[in-house]
Protein backbone atom coordinates (compact mmCIF):
# COMPACT_ATOMS: atom_id res chain seq x y z
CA UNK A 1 167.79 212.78 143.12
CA UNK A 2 166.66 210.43 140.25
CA UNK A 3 166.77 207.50 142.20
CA UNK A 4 165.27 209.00 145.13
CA UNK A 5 161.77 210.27 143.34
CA UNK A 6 160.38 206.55 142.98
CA UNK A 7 161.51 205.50 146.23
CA UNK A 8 159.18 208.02 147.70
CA UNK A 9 156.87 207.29 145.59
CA UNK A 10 156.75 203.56 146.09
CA UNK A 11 156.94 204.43 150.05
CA UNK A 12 154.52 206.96 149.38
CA UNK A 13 152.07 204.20 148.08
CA UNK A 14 152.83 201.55 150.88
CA UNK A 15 151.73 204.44 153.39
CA UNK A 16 148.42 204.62 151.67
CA UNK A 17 147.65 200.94 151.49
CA UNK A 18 149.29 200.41 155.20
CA UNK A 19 146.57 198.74 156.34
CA UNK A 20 146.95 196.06 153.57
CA UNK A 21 150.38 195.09 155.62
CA UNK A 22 148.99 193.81 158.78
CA UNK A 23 146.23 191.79 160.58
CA UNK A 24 142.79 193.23 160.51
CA UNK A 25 143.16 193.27 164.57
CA UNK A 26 145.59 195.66 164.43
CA UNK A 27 143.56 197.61 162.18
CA UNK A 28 143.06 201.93 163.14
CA UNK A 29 140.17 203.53 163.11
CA UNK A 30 141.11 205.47 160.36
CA UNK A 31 142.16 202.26 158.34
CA UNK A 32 138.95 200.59 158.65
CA UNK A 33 137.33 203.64 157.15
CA UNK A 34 139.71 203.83 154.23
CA UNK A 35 138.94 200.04 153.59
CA UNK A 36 134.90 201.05 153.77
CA UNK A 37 135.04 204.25 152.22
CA UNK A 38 138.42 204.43 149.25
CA UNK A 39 139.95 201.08 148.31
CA UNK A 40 139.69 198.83 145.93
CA UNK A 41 136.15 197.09 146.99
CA UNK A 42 134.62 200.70 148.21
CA UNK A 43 134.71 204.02 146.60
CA UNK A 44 132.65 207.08 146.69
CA UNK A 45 130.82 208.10 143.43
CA UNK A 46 128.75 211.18 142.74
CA UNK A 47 125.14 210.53 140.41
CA UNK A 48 122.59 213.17 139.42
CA UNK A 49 118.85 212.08 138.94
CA UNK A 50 119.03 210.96 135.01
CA UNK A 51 122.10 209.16 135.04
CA UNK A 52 125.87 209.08 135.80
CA UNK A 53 127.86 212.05 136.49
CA UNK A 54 130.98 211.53 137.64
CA UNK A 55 132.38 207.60 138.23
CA UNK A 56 135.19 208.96 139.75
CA UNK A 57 136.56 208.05 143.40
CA UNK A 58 136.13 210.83 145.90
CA UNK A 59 138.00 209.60 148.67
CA UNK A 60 136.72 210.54 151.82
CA UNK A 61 133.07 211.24 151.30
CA UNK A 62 131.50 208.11 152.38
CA UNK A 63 127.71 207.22 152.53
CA UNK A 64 125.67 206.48 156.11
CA UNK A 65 126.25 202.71 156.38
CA UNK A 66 130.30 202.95 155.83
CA UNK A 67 131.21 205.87 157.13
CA UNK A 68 129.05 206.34 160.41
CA UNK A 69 126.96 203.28 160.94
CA UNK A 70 128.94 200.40 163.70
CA UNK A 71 126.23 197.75 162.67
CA UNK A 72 127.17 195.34 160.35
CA UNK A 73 124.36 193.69 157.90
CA UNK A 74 122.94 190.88 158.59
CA UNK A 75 123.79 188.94 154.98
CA UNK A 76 120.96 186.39 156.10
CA UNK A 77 118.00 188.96 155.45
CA UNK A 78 119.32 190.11 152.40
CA UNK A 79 116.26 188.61 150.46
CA UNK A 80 113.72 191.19 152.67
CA UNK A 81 113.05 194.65 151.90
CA UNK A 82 111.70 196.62 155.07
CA UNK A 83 110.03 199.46 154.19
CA UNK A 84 108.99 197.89 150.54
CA UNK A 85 105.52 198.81 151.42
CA UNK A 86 106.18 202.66 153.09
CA UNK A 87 105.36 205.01 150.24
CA UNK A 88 101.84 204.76 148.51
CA UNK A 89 101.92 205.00 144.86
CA UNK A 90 100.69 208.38 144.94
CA UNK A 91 103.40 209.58 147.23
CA UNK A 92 106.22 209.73 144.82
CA UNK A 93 108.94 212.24 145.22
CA UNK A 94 108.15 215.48 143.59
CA UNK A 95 110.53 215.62 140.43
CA UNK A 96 112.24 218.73 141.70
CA UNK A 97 113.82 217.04 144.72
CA UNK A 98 114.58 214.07 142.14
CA UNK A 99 116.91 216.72 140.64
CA UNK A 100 115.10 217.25 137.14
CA UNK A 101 116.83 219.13 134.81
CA UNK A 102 114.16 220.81 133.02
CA UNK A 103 113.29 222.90 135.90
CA UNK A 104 113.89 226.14 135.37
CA UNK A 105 117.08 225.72 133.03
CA UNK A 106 119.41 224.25 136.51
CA UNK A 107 121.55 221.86 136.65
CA UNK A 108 120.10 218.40 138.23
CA UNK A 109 122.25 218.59 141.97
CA UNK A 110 124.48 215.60 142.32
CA UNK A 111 124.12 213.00 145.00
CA UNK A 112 127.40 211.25 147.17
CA UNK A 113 127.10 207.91 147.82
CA UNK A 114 129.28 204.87 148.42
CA UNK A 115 129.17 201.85 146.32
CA UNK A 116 131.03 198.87 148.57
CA UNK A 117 131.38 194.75 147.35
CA UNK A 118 130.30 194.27 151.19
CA UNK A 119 131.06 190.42 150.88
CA UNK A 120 134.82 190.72 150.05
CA UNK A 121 136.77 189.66 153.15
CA UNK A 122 138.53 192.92 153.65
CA UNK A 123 135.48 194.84 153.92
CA UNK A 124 133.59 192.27 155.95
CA UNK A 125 136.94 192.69 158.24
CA UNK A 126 136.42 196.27 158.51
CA UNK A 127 133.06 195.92 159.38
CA UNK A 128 133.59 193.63 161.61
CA UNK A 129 136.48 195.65 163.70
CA UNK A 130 134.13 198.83 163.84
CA UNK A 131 131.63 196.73 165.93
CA UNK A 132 132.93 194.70 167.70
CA UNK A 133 136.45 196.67 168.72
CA UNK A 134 139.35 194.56 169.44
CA UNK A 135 136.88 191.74 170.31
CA UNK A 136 136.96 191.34 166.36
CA UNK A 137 139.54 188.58 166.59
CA UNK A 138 137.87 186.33 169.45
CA UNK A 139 134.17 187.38 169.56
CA UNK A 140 131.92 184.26 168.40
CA UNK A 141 129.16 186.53 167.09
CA UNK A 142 132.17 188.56 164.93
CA UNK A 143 133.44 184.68 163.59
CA UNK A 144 129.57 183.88 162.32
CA UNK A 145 129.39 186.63 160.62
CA UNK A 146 132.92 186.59 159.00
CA UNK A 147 132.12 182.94 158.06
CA UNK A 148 128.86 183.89 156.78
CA UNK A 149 128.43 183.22 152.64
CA UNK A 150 125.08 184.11 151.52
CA UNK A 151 126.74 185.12 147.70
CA UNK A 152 128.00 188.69 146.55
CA UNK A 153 126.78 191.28 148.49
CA UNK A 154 127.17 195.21 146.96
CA UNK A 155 125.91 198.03 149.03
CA UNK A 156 125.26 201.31 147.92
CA UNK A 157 125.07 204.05 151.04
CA UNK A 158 123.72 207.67 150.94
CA UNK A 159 120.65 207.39 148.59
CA UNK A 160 117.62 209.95 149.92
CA UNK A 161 115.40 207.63 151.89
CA UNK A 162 112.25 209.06 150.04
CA UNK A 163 113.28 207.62 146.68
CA UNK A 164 114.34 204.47 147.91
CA UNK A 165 110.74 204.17 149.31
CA UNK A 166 109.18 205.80 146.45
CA UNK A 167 110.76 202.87 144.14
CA UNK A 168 110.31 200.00 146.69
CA UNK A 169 106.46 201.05 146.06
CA UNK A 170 106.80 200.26 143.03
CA UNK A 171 108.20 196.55 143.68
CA UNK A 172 110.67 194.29 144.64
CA UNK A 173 110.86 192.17 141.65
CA UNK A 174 111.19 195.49 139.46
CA UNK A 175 114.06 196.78 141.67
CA UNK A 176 115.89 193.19 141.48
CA UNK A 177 115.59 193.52 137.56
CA UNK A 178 116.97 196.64 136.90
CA UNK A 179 120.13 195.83 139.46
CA UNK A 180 122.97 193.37 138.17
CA UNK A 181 126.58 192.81 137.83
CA UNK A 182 128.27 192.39 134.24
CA UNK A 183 131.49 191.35 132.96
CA UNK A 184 132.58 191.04 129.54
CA UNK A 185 131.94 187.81 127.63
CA UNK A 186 129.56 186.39 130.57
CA UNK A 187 125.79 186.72 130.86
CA UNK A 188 124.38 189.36 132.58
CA UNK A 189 123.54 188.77 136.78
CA UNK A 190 120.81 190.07 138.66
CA UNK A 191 120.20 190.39 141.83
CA UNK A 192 118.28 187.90 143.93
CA UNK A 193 117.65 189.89 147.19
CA UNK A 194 117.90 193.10 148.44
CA UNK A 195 117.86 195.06 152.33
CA UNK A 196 117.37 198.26 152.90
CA UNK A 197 118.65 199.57 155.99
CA UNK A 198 116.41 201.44 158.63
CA UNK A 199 114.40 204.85 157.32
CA UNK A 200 116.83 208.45 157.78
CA UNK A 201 118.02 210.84 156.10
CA UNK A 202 120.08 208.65 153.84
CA UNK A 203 119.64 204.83 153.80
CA UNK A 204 122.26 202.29 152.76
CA UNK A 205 120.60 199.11 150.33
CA UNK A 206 122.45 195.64 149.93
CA UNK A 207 121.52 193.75 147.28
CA UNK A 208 122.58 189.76 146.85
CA UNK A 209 123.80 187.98 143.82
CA UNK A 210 124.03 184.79 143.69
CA UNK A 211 127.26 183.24 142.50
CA UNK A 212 126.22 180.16 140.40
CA UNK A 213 128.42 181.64 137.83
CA UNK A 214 131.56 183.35 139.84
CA UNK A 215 133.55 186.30 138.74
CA UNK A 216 137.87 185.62 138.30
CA UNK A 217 140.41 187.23 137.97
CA UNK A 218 140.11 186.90 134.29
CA UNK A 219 136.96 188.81 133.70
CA UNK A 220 139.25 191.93 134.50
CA UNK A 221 136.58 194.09 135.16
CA UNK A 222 133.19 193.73 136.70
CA UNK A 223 130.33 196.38 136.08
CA UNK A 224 127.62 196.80 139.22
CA UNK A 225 124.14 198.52 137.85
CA UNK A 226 120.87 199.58 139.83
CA UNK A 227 118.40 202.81 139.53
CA UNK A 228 116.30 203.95 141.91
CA UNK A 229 113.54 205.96 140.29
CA UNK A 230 115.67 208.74 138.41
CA UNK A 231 118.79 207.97 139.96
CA UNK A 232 121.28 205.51 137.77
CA UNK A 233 124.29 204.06 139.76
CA UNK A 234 126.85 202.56 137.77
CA UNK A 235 130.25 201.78 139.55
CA UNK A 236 132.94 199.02 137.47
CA UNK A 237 135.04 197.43 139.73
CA UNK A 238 138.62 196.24 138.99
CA UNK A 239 139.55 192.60 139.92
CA UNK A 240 142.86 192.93 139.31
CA UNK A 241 143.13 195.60 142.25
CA UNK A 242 140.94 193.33 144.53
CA UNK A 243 143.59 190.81 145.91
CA UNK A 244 143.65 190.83 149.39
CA UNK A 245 146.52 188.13 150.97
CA UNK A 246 147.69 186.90 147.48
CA UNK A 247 143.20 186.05 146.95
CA UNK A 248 140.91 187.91 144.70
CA UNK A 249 138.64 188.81 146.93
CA UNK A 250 134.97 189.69 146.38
């Protein structure tokens, strides 16, 4: 019986990451939304408005742009913002819907959302398979954007549309300032572009980073930071867990 507990668990484990053990044409349906939604480059996080919450995965609660939307980004427009001029100064959100805690003694209400390294081959795969089918493999349009490398590219899915226009009112160049990726012992990188995806409910933002100074293997662990208004989102991403194919993938 010894011996037979970490064989399950190692088959146990293989069963999870199945998807990891063949070609991304033979990809399911339901692996292509594990790879978008709970692996190593995509993981669902809950925030409040005033910071962190919880930075723990929540597997299966994914944000608009992984978990529903068949469109992938178009990496080349990732230094517009559509929308950056919706929301006049005077139309912020009301700080009750921003989830301030000083209302009334209540707890701020926490927010889902998805925080995915969209460039990382794996995910680009994923997104790839979910619009163009099993066309993935031989579609032209589906190679261009696989071969596409406009730099790092982490999207963050399921943020209230009416703060992510209330801060792109108050600038681009603000919003680029206050989002970067950090590893230990390196300087600190901001982003150089961001999209935001069209207005709903929910909208999914993709910021760009350039990679003058790349991330390996040996910077262990690297930290992604943005807020939008109230809202902090802070999600640190494990390299060593981000080989795809024997690469470190990002």
């Amino acid at each position: 019986m010894k011996k037979l507990v970490p064989f399950l668990l190692a088959l146990g484990l293989w069963a999870a990451d199945s998807w990891q053990n063949k070609p991304a044409a033979d990809w399911s349906d339901k692996d292509v939304q594990k790879v978008l939604t709970n692996s190593p480059w995509a993981k669902s996080i809950s925030v409040t408005a005033g910071g962190l919450m919880d930075s723990a995965a929540m597997p299966g609660r994914g944000g608009r742009g992984f978990g529903g939307d068949d469109s992938p980004p178009s990496p080349g427009g990732a230094g517009q913002m559509p929308g950056a001029s919706v929301g006049a100064p005077g139309g912020n959100v009301p700080s009750r819907s921003l989830g301030d805690e000083s209302l009334g003694g209540q707890t701020a209400p926490s927010i889902a959302l998805t925080v995915a390294w969209e460039s990382a081959l794996p995910v680009k795969q994923a997104l790839a398979r979910r619009k163009f089918g099993a066309e993935a493999a031989t579609s032209a349009e589906a190679k261009k954007f696989l071969d596409e490398d406009p730099g790092y590219l982490i999207a963050v899915a399921g943020i209230p549309d009416a703060i992510v226009q209330a801060s792109a009112a108050h600038g681009k160049a603000a919003l680029l300032q206050r989002t970067s990726l950090s590893a230990k012992g390196k300087p600190q990188l901001h982003a150089s572009g961001v999209e935001v995806g069209p207005p709903g409910k929910v909208t999914e933002v993709i910021f760009t980073f350039p990679k003058n100074a790349p991330f390996g293997i040996d910077d262990k662990d690297v930290e992604f930071s943005t807020q939008f208004g109230a809202i902090a989102v802070r999600y640190k991403f494990h390299l060593k867990d981000m080989l795809y194919q024997g690469k470190l993938e990002l």
